[in-house]
Structure formats: C-alpha cells, structure tokens
C-alpha atoms as a PDB file:
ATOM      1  CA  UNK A   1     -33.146 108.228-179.498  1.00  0.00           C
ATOM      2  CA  UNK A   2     -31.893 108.154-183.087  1.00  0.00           C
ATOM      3  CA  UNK A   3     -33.379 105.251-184.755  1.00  0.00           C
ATOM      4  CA  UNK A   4     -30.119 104.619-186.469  1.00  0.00           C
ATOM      5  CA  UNK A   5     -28.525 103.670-183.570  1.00  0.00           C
ATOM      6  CA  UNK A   6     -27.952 100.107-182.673  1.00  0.00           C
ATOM      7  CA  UNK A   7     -29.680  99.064-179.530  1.00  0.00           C
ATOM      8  CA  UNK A   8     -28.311  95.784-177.477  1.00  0.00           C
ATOM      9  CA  UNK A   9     -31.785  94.592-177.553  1.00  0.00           C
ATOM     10  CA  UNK A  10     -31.631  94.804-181.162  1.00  0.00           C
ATOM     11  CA  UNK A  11     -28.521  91.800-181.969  1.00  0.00           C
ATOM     12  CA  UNK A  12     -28.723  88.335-182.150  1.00  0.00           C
ATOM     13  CA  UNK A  13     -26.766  85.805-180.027  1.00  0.00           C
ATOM     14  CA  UNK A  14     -25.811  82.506-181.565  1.00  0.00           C
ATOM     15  CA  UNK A  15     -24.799  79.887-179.175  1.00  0.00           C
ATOM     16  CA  UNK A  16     -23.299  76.374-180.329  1.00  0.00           C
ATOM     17  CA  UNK A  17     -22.262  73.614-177.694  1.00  0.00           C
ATOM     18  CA  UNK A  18     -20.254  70.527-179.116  1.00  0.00           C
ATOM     19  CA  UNK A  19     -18.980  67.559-177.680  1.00  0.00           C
ATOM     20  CA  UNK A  20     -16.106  65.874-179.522  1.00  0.00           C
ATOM     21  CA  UNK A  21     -14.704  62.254-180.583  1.00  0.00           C
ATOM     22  CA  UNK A  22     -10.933  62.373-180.044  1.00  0.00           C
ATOM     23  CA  UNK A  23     -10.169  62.321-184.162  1.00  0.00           C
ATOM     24  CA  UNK A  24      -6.510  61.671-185.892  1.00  0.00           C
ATOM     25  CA  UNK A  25      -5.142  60.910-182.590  1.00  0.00           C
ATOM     26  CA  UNK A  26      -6.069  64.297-181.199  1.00  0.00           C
ATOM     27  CA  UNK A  27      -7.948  64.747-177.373  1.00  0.00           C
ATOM     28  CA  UNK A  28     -11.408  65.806-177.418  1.00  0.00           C
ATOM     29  CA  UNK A  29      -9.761  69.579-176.279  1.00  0.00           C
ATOM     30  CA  UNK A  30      -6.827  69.548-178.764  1.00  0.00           C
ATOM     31  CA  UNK A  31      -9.972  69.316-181.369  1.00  0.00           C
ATOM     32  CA  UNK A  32     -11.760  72.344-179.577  1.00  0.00           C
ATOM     33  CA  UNK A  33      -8.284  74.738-179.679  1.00  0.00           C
ATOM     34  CA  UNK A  34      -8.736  73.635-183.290  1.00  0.00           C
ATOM     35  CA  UNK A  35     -12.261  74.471-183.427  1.00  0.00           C
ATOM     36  CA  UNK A  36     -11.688  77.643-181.022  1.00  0.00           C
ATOM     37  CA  UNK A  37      -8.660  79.060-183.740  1.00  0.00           C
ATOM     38  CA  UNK A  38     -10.928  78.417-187.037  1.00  0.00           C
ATOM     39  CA  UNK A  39     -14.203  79.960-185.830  1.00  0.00           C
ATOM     40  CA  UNK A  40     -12.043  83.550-184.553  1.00  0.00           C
ATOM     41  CA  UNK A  41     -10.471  83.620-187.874  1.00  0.00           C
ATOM     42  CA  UNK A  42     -13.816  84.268-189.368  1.00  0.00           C
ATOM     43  CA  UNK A  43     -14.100  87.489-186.677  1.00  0.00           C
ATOM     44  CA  UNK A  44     -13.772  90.624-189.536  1.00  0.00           C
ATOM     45  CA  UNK A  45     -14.565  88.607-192.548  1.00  0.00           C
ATOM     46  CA  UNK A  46     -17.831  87.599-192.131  1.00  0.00           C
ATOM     47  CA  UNK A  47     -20.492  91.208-192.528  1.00  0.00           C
ATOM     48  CA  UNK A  48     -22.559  91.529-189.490  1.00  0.00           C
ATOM     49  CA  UNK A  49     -21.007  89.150-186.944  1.00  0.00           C
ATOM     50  CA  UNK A  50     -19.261  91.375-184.012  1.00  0.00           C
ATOM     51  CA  UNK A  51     -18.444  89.032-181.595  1.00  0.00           C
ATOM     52  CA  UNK A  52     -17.426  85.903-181.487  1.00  0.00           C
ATOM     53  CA  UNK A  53     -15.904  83.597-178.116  1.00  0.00           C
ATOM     54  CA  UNK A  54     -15.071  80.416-177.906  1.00  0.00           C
ATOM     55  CA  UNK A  55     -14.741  79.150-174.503  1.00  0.00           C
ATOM     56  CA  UNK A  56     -13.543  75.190-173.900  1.00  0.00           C
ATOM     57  CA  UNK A  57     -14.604  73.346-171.447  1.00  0.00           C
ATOM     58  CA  UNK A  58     -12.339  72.250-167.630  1.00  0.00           C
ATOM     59  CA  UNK A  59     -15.163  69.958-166.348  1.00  0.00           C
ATOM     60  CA  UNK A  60     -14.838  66.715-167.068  1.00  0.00           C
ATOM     61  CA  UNK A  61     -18.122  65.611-165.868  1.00  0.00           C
ATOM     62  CA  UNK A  62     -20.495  63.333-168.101  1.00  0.00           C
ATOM     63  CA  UNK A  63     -23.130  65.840-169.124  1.00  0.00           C
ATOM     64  CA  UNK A  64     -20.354  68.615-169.779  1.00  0.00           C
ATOM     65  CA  UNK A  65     -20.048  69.402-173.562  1.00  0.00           C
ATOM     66  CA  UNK A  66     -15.890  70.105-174.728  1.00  0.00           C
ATOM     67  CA  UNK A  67     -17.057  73.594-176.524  1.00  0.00           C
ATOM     68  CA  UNK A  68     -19.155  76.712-176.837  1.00  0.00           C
ATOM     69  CA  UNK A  69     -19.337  79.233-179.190  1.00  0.00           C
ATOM     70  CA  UNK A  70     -21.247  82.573-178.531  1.00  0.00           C
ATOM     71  CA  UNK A  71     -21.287  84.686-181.605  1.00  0.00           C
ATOM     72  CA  UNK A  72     -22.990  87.999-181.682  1.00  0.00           C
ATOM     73  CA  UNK A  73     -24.919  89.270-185.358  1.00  0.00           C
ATOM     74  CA  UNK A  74     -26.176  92.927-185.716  1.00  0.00           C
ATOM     75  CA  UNK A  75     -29.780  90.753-186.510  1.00  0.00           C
ATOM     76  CA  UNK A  76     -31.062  87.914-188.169  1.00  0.00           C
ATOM     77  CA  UNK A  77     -30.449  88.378-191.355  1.00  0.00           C
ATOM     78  CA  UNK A  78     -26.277  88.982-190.501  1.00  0.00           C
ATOM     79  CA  UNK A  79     -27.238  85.832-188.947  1.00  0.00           C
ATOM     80  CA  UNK A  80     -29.134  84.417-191.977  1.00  0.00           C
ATOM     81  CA  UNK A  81     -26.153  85.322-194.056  1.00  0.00           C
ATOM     82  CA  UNK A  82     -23.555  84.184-192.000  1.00  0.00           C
ATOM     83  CA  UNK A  83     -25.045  80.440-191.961  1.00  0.00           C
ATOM     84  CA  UNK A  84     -24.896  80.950-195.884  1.00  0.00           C
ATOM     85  CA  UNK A  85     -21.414  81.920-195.926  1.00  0.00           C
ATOM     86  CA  UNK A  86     -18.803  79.917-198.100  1.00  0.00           C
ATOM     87  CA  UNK A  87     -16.048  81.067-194.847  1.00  0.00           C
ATOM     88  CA  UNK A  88     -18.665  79.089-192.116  1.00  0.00           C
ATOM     89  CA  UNK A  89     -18.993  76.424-194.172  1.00  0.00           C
ATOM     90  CA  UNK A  90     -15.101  75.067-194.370  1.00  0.00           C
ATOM     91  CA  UNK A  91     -15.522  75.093-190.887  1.00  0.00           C
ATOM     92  CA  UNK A  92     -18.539  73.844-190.701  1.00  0.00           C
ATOM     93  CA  UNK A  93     -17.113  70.910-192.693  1.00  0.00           C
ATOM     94  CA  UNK A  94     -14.159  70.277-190.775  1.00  0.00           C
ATOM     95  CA  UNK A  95     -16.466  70.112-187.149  1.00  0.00           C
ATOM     96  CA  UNK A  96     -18.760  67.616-188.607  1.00  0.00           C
ATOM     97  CA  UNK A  97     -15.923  65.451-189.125  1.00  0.00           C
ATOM     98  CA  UNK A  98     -15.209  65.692-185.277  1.00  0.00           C
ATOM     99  CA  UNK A  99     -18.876  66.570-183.628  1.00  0.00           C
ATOM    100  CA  UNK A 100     -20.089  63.482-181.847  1.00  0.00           C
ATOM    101  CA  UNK A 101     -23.176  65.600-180.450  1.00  0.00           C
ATOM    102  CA  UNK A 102     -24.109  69.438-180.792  1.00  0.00           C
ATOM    103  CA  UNK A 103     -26.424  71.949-179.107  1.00  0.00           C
ATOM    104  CA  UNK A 104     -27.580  75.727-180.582  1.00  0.00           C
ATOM    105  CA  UNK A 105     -29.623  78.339-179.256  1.00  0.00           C
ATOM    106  CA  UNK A 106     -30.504  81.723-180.851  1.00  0.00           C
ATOM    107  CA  UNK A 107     -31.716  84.511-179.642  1.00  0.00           C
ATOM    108  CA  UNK A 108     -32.149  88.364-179.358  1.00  0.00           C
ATOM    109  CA  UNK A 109     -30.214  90.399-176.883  1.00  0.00           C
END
C-alpha cells in the first residue's frame, strides 16, 4: 500500500460530552443547538479536522449528559493544533459559560 495514503487506523477521534445549566433563560437543549451550530461552523476552517457531529441528547434520565461532540483529526498533531486554535477557543469560551460538567475521550481510529 502507498504509504501516503491515509489509513482509518491512522486518525484521531475526539469525543466531548457536556451537560448544561439552562443560561439567559435558555433550556439545557436550546444551549446544545447553540453549541451544536458553533462547533460545525468550525468544519473547513480548522486544517486537519474532517469530521465533526454533534448529536443532542432525547433521554432525560439523571446520568444522561445534554451533548456530544465526535470530531475526527487526520492525527494528533491536527488535533494538537486544533486545541490551539484562536476559532476553538471563542467557542470554547462561550461553553464554559454554560458547561455545568464535561467528559472527553481521545483516541485513534
């Protein structure tokens, strides 16, 4: 196989879980649309991420978190260098305002 070629095995998945304090008189899933709209707007901007999903929680139950994001990076340094992008952090910025508890896990595909 060429070695220039991309293998599945070789990308990174990012996964981020949130729960949410209803904020500026907004539900805990009007804030995770919110969320949902800013971290897709990054999708094409940001060098090395591919994917990115957003799904939003229907369960109400008491361990269920409101959000999760799955973001795919060609490795860890697109990785690396999304976390250290200027774009991520507004974002950022805006769901710590909101986050009342959060989750990640990372790992290779």
């Amino acid at each position: 196989m060429n070695n220039n070629t991309k293998h599945l095995s070789d990308m990174v998945r990012y996964c981020v879980m949130w729960k949410f304090k209803p904020s500026d008189g907004k539900t805990s899933k009007e804030l995770a649309e919110d969320v949902k709209e800013k971290y897709q707007s990054l999708l094409g901007l940001v060098p090395g991420l591919t994917a990115i999903e957003i799904g939003i929680n229907r369960n109400e139950g008491k361990t269920s978190y409101d959000a999760v994001m799955i973001a795919d990076f060609e490795s860890w340094e697109a990785l690396a260098a999304y976390k250290a992008d200027t774009m991520r952090d507004n974002v950022i910025e805006y769901v710590k305002t909101i986050a009342d508890v959060r989750a990640k896990v990372e790992y290779e595909r």
